[in-house]
N, C-alpha and C. Protein backbone atom coordinates (compact mmCIF):
# COMPACT_ATOMS: atom_id res chain seq x y z
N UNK A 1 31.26 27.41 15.73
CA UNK A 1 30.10 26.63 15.26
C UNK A 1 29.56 25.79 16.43
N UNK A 2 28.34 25.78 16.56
CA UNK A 2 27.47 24.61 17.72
C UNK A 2 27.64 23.40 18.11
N UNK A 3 28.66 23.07 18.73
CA UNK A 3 29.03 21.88 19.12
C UNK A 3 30.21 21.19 17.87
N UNK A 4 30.87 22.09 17.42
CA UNK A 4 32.09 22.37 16.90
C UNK A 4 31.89 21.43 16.01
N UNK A 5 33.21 20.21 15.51
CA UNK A 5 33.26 20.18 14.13
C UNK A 5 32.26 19.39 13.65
N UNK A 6 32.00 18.14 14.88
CA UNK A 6 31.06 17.14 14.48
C UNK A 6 30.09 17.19 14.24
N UNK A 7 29.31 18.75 14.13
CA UNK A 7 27.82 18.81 13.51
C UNK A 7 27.82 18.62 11.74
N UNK A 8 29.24 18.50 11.75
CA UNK A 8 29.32 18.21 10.86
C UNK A 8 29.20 16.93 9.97
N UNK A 9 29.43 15.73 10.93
CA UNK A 9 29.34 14.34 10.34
C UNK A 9 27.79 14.07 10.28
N UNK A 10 27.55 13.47 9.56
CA UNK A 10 26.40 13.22 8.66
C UNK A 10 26.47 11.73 8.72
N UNK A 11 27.40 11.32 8.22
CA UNK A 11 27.44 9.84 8.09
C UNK A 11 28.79 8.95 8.97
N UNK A 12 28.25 7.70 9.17
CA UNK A 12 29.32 6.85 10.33
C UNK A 12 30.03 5.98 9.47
N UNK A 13 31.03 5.57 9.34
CA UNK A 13 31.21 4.66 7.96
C UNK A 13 32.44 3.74 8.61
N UNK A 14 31.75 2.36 9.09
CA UNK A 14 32.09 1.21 9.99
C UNK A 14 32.55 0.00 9.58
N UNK A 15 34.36 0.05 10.09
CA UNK A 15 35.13 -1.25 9.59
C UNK A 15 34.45 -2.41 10.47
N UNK A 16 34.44 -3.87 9.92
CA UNK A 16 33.58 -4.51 10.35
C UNK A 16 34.14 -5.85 11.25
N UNK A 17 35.36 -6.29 11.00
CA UNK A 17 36.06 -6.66 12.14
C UNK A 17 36.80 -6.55 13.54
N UNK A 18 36.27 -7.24 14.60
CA UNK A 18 36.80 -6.11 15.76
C UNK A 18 35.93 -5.03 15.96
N UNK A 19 34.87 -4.03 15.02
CA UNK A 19 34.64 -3.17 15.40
C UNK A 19 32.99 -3.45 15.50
N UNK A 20 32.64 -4.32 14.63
CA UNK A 20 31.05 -5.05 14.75
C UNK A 20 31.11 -6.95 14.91
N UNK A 21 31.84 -7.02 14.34
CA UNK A 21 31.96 -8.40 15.06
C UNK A 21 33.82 -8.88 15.16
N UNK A 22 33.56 -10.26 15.98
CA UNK A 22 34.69 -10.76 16.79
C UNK A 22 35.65 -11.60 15.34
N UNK A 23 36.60 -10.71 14.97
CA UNK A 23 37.14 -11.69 14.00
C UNK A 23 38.37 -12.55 15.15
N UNK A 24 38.20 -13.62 15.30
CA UNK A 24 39.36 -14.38 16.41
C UNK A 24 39.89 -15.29 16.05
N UNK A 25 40.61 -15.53 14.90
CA UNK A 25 41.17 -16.47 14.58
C UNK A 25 41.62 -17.60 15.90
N UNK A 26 42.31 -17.57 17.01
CA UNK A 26 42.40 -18.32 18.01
C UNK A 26 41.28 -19.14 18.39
N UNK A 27 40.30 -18.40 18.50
CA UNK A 27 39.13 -19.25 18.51
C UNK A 27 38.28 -20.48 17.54
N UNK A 28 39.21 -19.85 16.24
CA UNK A 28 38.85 -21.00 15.04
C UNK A 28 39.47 -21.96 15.60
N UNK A 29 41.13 -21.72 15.81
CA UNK A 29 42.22 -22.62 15.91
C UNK A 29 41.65 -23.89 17.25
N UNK A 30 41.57 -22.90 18.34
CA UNK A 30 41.33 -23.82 19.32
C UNK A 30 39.97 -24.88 19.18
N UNK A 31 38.86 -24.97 17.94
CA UNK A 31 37.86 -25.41 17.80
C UNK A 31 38.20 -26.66 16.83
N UNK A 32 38.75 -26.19 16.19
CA UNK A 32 39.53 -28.03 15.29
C UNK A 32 40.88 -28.20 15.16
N UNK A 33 41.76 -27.60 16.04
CA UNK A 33 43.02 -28.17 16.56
C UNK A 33 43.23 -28.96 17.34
N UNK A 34 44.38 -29.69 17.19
CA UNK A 34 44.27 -30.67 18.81
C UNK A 34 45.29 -30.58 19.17
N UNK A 35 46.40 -29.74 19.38
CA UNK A 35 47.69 -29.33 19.22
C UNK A 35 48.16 -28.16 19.15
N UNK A 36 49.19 -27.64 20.32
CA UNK A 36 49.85 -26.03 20.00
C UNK A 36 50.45 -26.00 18.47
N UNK A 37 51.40 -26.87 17.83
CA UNK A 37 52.27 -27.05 16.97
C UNK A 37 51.23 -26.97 15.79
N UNK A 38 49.93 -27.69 15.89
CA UNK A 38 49.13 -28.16 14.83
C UNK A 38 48.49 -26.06 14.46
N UNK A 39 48.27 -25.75 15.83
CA UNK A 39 47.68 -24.44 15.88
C UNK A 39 48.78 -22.90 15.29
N UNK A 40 50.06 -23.48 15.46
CA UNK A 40 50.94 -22.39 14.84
C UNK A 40 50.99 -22.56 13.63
N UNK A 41 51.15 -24.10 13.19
CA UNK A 41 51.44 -23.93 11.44
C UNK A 41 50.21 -23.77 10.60
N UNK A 42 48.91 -23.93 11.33
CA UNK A 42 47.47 -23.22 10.42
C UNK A 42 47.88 -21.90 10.73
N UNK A 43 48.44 -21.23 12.07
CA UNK A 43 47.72 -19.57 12.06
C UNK A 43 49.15 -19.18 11.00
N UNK A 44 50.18 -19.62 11.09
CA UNK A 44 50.94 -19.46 10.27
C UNK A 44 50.87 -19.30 8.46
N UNK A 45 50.07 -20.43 8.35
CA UNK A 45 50.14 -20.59 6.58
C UNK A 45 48.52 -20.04 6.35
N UNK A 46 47.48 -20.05 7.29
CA UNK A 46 46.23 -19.73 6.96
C UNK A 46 46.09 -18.33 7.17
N UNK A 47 46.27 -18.23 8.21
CA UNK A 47 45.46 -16.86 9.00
C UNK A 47 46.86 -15.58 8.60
N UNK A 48 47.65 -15.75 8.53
CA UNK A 48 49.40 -15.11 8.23
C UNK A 48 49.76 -15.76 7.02
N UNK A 49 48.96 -15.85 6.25
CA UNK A 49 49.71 -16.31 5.20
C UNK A 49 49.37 -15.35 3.71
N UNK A 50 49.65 -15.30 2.75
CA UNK A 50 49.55 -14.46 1.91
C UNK A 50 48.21 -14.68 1.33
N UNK A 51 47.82 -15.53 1.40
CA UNK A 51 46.17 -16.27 0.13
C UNK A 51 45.29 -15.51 1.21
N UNK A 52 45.49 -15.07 2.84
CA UNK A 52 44.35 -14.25 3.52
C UNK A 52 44.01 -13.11 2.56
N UNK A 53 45.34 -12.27 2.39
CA UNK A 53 44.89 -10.50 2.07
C UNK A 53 44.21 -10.70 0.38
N UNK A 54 44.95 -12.08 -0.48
CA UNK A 54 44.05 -12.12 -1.73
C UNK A 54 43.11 -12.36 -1.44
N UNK A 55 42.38 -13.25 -0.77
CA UNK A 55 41.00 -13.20 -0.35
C UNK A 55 40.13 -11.87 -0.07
N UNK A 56 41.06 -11.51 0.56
CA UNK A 56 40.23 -10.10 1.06
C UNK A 56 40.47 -8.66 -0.46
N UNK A 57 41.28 -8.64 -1.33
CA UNK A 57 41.25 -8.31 -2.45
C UNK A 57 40.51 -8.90 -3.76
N UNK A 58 40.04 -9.95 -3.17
CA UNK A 58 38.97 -10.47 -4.39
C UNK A 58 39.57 -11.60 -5.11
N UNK A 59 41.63 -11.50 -5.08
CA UNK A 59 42.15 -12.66 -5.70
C UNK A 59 41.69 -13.82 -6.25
N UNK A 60 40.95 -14.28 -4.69
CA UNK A 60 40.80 -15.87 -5.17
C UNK A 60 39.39 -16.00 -3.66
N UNK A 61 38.72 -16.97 -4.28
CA UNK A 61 37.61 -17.30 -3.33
C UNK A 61 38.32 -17.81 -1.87
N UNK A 62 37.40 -17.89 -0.93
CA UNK A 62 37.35 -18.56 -0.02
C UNK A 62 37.46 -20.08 0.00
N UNK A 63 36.64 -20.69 -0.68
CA UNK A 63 36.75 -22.01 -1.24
C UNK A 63 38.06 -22.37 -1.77
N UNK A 64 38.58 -21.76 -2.33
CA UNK A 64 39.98 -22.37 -2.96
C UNK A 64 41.29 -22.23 -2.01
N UNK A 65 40.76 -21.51 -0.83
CA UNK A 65 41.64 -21.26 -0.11
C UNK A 65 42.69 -22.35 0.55
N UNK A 66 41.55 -23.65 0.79
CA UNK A 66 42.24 -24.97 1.27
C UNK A 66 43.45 -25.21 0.14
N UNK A 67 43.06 -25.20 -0.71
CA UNK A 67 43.45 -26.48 -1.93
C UNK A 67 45.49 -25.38 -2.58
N UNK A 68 45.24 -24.16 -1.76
CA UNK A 68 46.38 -23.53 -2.09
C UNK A 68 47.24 -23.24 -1.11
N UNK A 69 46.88 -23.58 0.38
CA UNK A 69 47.57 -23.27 1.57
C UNK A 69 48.12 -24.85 2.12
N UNK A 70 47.53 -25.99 1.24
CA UNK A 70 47.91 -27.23 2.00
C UNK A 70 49.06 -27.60 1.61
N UNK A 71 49.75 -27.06 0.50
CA UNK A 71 50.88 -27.36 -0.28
C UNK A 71 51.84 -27.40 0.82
N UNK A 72 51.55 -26.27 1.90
CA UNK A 72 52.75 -25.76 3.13
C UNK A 72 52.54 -26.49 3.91
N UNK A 73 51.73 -27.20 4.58
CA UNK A 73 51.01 -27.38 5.56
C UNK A 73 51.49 -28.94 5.71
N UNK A 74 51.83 -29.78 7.05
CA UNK A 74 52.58 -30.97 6.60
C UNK A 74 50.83 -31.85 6.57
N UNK A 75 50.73 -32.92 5.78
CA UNK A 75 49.55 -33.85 5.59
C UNK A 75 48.65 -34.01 6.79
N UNK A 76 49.16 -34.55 7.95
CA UNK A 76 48.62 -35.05 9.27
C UNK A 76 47.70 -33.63 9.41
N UNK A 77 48.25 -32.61 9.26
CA UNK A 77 47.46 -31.25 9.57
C UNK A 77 46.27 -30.76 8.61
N UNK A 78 45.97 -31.85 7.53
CA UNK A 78 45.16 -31.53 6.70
C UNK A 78 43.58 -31.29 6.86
N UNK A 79 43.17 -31.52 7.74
CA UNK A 79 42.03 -31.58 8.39
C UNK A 79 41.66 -30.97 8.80
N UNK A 80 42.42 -30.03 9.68
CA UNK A 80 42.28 -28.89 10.64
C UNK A 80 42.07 -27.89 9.73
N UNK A 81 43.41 -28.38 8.81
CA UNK A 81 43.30 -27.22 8.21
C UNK A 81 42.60 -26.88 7.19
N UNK A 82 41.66 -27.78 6.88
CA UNK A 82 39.96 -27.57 6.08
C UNK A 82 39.18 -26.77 6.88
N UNK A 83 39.08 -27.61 8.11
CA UNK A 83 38.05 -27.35 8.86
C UNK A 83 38.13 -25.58 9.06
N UNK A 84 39.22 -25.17 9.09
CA UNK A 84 40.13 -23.86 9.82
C UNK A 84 39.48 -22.93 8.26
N UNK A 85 39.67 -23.67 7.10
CA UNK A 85 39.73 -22.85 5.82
C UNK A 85 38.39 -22.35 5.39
N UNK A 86 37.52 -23.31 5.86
CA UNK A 86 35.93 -23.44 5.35
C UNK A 86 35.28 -23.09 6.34
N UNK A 87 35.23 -22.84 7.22
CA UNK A 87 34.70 -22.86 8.56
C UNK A 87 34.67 -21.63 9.28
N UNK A 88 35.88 -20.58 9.29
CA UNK A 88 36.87 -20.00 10.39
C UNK A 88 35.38 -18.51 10.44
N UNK A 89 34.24 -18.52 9.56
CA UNK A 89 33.27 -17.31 9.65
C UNK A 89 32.71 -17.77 10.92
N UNK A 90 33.04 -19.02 11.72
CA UNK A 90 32.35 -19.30 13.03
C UNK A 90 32.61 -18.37 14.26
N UNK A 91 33.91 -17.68 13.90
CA UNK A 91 34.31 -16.68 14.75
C UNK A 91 33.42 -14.91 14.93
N UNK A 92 33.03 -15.04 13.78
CA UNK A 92 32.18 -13.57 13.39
C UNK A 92 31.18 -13.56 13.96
N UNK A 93 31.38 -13.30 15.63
CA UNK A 93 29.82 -13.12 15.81
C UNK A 93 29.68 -11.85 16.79
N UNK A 94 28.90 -11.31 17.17
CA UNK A 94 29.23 -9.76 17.16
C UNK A 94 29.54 -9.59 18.43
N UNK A 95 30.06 -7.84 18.76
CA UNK A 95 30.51 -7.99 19.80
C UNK A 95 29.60 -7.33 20.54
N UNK A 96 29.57 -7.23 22.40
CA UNK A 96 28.45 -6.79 22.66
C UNK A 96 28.43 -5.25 22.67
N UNK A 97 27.41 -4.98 22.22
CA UNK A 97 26.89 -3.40 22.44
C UNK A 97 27.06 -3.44 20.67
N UNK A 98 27.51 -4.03 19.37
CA UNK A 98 27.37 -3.67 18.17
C UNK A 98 26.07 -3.13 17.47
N UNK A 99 25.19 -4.19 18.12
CA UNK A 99 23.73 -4.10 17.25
C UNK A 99 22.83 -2.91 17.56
N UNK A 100 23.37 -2.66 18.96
CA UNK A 100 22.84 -0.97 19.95
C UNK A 100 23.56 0.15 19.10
N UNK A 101 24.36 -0.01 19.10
CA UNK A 101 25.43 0.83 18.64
C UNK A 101 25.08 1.43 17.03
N UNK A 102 24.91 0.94 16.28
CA UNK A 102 24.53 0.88 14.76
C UNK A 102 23.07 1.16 15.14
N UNK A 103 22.20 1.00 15.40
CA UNK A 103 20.91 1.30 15.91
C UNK A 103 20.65 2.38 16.30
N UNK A 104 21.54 2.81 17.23
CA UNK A 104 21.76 4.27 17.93
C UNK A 104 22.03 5.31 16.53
N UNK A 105 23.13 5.04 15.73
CA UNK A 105 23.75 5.48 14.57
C UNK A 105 22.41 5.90 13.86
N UNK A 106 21.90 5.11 13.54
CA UNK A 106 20.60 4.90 12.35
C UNK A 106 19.28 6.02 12.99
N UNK A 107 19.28 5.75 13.95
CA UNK A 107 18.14 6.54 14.64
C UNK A 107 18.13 8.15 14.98
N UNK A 108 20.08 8.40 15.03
CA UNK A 108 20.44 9.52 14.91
C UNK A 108 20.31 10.51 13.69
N UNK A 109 19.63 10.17 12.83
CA UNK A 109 19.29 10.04 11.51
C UNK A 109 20.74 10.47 10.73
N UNK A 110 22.02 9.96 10.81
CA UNK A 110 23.34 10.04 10.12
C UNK A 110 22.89 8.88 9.37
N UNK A 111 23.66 8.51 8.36
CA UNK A 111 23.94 7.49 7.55
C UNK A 111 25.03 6.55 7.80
N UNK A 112 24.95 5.54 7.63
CA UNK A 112 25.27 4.34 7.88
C UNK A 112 26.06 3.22 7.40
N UNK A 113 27.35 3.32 6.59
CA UNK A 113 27.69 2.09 6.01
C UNK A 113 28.87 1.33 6.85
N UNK A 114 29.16 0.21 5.77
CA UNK A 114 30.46 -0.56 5.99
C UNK A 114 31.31 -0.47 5.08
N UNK A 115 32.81 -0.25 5.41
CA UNK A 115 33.67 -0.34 4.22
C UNK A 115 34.60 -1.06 4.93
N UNK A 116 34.84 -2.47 4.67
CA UNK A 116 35.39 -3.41 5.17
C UNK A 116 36.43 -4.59 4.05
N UNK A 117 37.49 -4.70 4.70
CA UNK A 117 38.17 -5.60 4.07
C UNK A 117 37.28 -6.99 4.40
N UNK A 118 37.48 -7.60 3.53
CA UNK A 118 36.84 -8.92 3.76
C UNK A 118 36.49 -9.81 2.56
N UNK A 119 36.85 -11.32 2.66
CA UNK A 119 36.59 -11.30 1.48
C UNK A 119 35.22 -12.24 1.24
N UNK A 120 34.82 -13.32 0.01
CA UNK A 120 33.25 -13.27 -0.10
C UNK A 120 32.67 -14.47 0.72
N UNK A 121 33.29 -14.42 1.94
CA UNK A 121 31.90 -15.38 3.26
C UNK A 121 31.33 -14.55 3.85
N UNK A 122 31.84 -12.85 3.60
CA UNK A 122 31.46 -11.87 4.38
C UNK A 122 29.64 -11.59 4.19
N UNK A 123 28.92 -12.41 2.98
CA UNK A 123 27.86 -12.28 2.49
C UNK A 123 27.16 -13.86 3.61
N UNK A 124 28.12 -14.46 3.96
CA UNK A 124 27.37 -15.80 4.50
C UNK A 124 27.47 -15.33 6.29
N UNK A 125 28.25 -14.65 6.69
CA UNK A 125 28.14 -14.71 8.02
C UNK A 125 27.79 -13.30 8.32
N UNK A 126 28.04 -12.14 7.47
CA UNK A 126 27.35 -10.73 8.15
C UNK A 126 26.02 -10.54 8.28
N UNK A 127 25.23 -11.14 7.35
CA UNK A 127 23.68 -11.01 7.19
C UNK A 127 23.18 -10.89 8.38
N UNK A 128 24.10 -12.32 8.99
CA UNK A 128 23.54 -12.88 10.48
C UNK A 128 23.07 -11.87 11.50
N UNK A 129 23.97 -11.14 11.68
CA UNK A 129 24.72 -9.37 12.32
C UNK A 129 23.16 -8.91 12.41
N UNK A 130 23.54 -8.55 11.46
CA UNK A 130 21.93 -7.23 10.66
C UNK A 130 21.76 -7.70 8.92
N UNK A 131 20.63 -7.30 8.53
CA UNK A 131 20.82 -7.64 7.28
C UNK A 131 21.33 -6.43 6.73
N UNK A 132 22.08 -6.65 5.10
CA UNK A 132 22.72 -5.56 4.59
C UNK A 132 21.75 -4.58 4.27
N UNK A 133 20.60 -4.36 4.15
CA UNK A 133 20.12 -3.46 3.53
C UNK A 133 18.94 -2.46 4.85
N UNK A 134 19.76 -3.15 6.08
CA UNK A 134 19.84 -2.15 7.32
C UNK A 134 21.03 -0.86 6.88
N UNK A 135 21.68 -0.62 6.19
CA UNK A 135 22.83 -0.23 6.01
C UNK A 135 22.51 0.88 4.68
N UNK A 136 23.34 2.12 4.93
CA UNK A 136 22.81 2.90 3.35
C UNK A 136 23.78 2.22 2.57
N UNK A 137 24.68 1.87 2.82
CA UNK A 137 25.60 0.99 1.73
C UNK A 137 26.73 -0.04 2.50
N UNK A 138 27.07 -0.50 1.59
CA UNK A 138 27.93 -2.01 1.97
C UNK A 138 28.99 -2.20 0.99
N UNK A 139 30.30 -1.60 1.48
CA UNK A 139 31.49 -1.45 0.55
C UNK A 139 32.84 -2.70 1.01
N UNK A 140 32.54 -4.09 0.17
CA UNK A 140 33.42 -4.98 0.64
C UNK A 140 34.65 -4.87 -0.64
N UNK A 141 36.06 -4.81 0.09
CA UNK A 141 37.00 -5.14 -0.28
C UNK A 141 36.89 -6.28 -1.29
N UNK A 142 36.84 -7.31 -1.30
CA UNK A 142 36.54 -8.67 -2.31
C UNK A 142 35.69 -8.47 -3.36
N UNK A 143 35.00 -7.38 -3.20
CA UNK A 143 34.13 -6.88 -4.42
C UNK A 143 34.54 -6.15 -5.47
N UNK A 144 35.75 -5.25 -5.03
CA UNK A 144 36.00 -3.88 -5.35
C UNK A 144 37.72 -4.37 -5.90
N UNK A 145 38.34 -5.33 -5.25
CA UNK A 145 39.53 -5.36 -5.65
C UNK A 145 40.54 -4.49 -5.53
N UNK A 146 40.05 -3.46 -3.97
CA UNK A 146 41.05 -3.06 -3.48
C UNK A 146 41.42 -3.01 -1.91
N UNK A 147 41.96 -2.90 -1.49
CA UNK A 147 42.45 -2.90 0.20
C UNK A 147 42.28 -1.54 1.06
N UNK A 148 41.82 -1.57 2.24
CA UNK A 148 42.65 -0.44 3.19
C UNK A 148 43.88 -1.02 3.30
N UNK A 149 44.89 -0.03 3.97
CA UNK A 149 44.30 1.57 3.83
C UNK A 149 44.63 2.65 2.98
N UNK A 150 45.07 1.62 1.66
CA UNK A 150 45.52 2.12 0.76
C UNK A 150 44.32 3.51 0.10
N UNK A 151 44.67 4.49 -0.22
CA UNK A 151 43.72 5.56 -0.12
C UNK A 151 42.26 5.56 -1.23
N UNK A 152 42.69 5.06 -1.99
CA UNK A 152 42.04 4.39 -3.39
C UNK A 152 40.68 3.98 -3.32
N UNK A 153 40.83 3.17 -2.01
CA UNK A 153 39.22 2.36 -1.54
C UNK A 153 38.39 3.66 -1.06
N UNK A 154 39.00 4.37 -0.23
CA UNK A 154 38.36 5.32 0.75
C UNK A 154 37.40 6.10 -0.52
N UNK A 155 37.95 6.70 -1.47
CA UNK A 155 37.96 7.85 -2.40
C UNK A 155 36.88 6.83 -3.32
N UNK A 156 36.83 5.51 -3.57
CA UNK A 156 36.52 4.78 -4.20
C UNK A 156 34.76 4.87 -3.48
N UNK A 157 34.97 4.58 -2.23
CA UNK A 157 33.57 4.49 -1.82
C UNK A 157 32.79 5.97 -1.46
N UNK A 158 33.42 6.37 -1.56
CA UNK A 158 32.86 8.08 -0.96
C UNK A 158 31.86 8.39 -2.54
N UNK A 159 33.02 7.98 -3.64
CA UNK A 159 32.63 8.48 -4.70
C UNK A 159 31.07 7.43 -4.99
N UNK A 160 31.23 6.14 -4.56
CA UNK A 160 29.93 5.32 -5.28
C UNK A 160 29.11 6.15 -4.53
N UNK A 161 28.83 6.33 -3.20
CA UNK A 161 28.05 6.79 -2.28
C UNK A 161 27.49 8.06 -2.19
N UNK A 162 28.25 8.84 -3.27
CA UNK A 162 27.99 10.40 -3.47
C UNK A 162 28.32 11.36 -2.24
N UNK A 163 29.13 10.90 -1.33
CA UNK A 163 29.39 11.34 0.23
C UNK A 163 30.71 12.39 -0.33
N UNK A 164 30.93 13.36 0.71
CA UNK A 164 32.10 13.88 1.07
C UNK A 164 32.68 13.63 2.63
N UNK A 165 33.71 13.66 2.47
CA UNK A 165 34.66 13.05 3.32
C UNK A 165 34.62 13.53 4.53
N UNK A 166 34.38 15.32 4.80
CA UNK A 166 34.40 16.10 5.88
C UNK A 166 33.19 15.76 6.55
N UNK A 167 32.15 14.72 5.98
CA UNK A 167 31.05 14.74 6.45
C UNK A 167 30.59 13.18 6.77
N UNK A 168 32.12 12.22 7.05
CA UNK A 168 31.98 10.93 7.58
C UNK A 168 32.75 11.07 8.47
N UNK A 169 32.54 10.15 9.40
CA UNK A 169 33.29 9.71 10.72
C UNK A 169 33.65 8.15 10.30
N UNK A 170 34.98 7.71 9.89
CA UNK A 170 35.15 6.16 9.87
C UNK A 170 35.61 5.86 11.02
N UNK A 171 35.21 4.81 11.61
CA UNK A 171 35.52 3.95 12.35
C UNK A 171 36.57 2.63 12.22
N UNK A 172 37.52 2.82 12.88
CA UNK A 172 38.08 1.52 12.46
C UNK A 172 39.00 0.75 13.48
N UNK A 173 39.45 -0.11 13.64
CA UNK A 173 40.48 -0.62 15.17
C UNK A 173 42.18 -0.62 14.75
N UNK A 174 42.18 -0.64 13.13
CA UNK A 174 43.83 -0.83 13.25
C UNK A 174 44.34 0.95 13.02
N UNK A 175 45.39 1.51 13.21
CA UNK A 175 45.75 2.65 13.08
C UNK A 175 46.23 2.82 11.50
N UNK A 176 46.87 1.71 10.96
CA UNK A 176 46.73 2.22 9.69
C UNK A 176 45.43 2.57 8.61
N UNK A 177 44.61 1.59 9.29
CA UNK A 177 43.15 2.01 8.26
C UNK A 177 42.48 3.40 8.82
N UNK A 178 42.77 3.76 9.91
CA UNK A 178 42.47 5.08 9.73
C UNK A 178 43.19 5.97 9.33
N UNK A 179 44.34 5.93 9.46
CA UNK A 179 45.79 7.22 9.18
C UNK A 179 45.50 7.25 6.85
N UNK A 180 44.58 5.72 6.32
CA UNK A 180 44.18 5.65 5.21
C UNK A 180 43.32 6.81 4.99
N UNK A 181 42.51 6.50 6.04
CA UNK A 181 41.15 6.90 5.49
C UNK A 181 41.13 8.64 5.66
N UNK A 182 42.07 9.09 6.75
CA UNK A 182 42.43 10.43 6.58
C UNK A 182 43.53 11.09 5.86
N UNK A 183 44.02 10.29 5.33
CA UNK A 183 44.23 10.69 3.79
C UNK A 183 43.50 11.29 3.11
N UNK A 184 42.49 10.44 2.77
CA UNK A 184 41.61 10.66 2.08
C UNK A 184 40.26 11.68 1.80
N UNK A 185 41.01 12.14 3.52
CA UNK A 185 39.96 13.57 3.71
C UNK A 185 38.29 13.07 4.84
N UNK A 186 38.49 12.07 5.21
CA UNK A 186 37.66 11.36 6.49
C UNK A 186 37.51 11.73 7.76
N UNK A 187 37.21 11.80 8.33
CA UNK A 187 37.51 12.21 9.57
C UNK A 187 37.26 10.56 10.40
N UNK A 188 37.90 10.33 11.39
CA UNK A 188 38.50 8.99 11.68
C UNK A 188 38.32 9.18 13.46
N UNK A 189 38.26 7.87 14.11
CA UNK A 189 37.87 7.60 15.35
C UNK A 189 38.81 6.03 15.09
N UNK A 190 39.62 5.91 16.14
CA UNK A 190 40.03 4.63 16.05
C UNK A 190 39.21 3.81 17.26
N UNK A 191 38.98 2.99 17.10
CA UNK A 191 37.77 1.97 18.05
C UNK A 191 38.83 1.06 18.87
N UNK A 192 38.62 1.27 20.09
CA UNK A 192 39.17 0.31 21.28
C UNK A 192 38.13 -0.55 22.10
N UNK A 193 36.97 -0.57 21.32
CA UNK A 193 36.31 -1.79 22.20
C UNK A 193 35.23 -0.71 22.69
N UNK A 194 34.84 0.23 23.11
CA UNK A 194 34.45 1.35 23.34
C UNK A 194 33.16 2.03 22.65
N UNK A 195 31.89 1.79 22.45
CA UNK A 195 30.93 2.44 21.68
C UNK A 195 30.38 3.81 22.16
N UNK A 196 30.74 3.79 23.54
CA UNK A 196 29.83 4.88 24.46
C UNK A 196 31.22 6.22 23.69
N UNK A 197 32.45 5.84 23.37
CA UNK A 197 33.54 6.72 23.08
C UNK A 197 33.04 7.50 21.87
N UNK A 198 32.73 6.64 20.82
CA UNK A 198 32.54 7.02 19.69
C UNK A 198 31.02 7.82 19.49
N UNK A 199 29.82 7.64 20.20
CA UNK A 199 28.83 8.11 20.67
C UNK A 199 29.53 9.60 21.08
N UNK A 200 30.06 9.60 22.33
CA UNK A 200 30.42 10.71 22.80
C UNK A 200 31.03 12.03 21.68
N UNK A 201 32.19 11.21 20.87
CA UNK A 201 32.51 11.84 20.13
C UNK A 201 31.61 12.66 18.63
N UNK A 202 30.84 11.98 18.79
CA UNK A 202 29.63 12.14 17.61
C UNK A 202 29.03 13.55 18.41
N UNK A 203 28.68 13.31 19.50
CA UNK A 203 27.82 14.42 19.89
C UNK A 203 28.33 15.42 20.91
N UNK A 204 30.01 15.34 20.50
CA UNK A 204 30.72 16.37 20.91
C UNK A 204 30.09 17.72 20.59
């Protein structure tokens, strides 16, 4: 076949941390910390702590996130660790070559989404990015009440989207959300920082 399998992808379907914008928790930390010690026990109980992945499953808001992580957290650190809880979408800001990159995608006339863990500030700081309805669809974890890379989501969004699987390329940076998503019958590119890679690979 003409330029072998990838004439086959049709559509790009793009995890959104790391791979369109900078999720850096360190960078929250170092912005209302004043302290290494103060900075381990937020990345510890906030950022590593269990109330993250419910967030990103829909569990529990963002907002409530303070009022359930301070229980751990010793008092003096209470501040930070607002600031750290309410705040930390200050890190999401894109990385360079994202907005080219998705642009390039769109113009290639493939289709276009996000299927991203994340949970609901992802509506207050992605807009910023691009707006969502640059996008043929927008599949957030916190909506859906399920996770990568558990296979469920993958199959979950293919199906809202009316897509087949042999005919997406997901993108993603951790190796388990892709080893998910090809499960699921995806075809998968793991992202190292690299857009010109994934380009290339498109028009293998």
């Amino acid at each position: 076949m003409e330029n072998g399998v990838n004439k086959m992808i049709k559509n790009v379907v793009l995890d959104m941390g790391n791979v369109l914008l900078d999720y850096n928790p360190d960078f929250v930390l170092n912005t209302f910390c004043s302290s290494e010690e103060e900075k381990d026990v937020i990345r510890k109980e906030l950022f590593n702590g269990p109330e993250w992945k419910l967030g990103d499953r829909g569990d529990i808001k963002d907002k409530d996130r303070f009022d359930i992580v301070k229980v751990r957290v010793p008092e003096q650190y209470h501040e930070a660790l607002k600031n750290c809880a309410d705040k930390w979408g200050i890190c999401m800001t894109p990385l360079a070559g994202a907005r080219e990159f998705c642009e390039y995608v769109k113009e290639s006339g493939r289709g276009i989404y996000i299927l991203s863990n994340a949970s609901d500030l992802f509506y207050d700081y992605f807009p910023k990015f691009l707006p969502l309805d640059f996008f043929d669809g927008v599949y957030v974890s916190s909506d859906v009440h399920m996770l990568k890379p558990d296979v469920e989501i993958y199959e979950a969004f293919l199906e809202k989207y009316g897509l087949k699987g042999e005919e997406c390329l997901f993108v993603d940076d951790r190796e388990d959300n892709v080893s998910g998503a090809k499960k699921a019958g995806l075809n998968i590119f793991r992202f190292g920082g690299d857009y010109g890679a994934v380009i290339n690979y498109l028009n293998s």
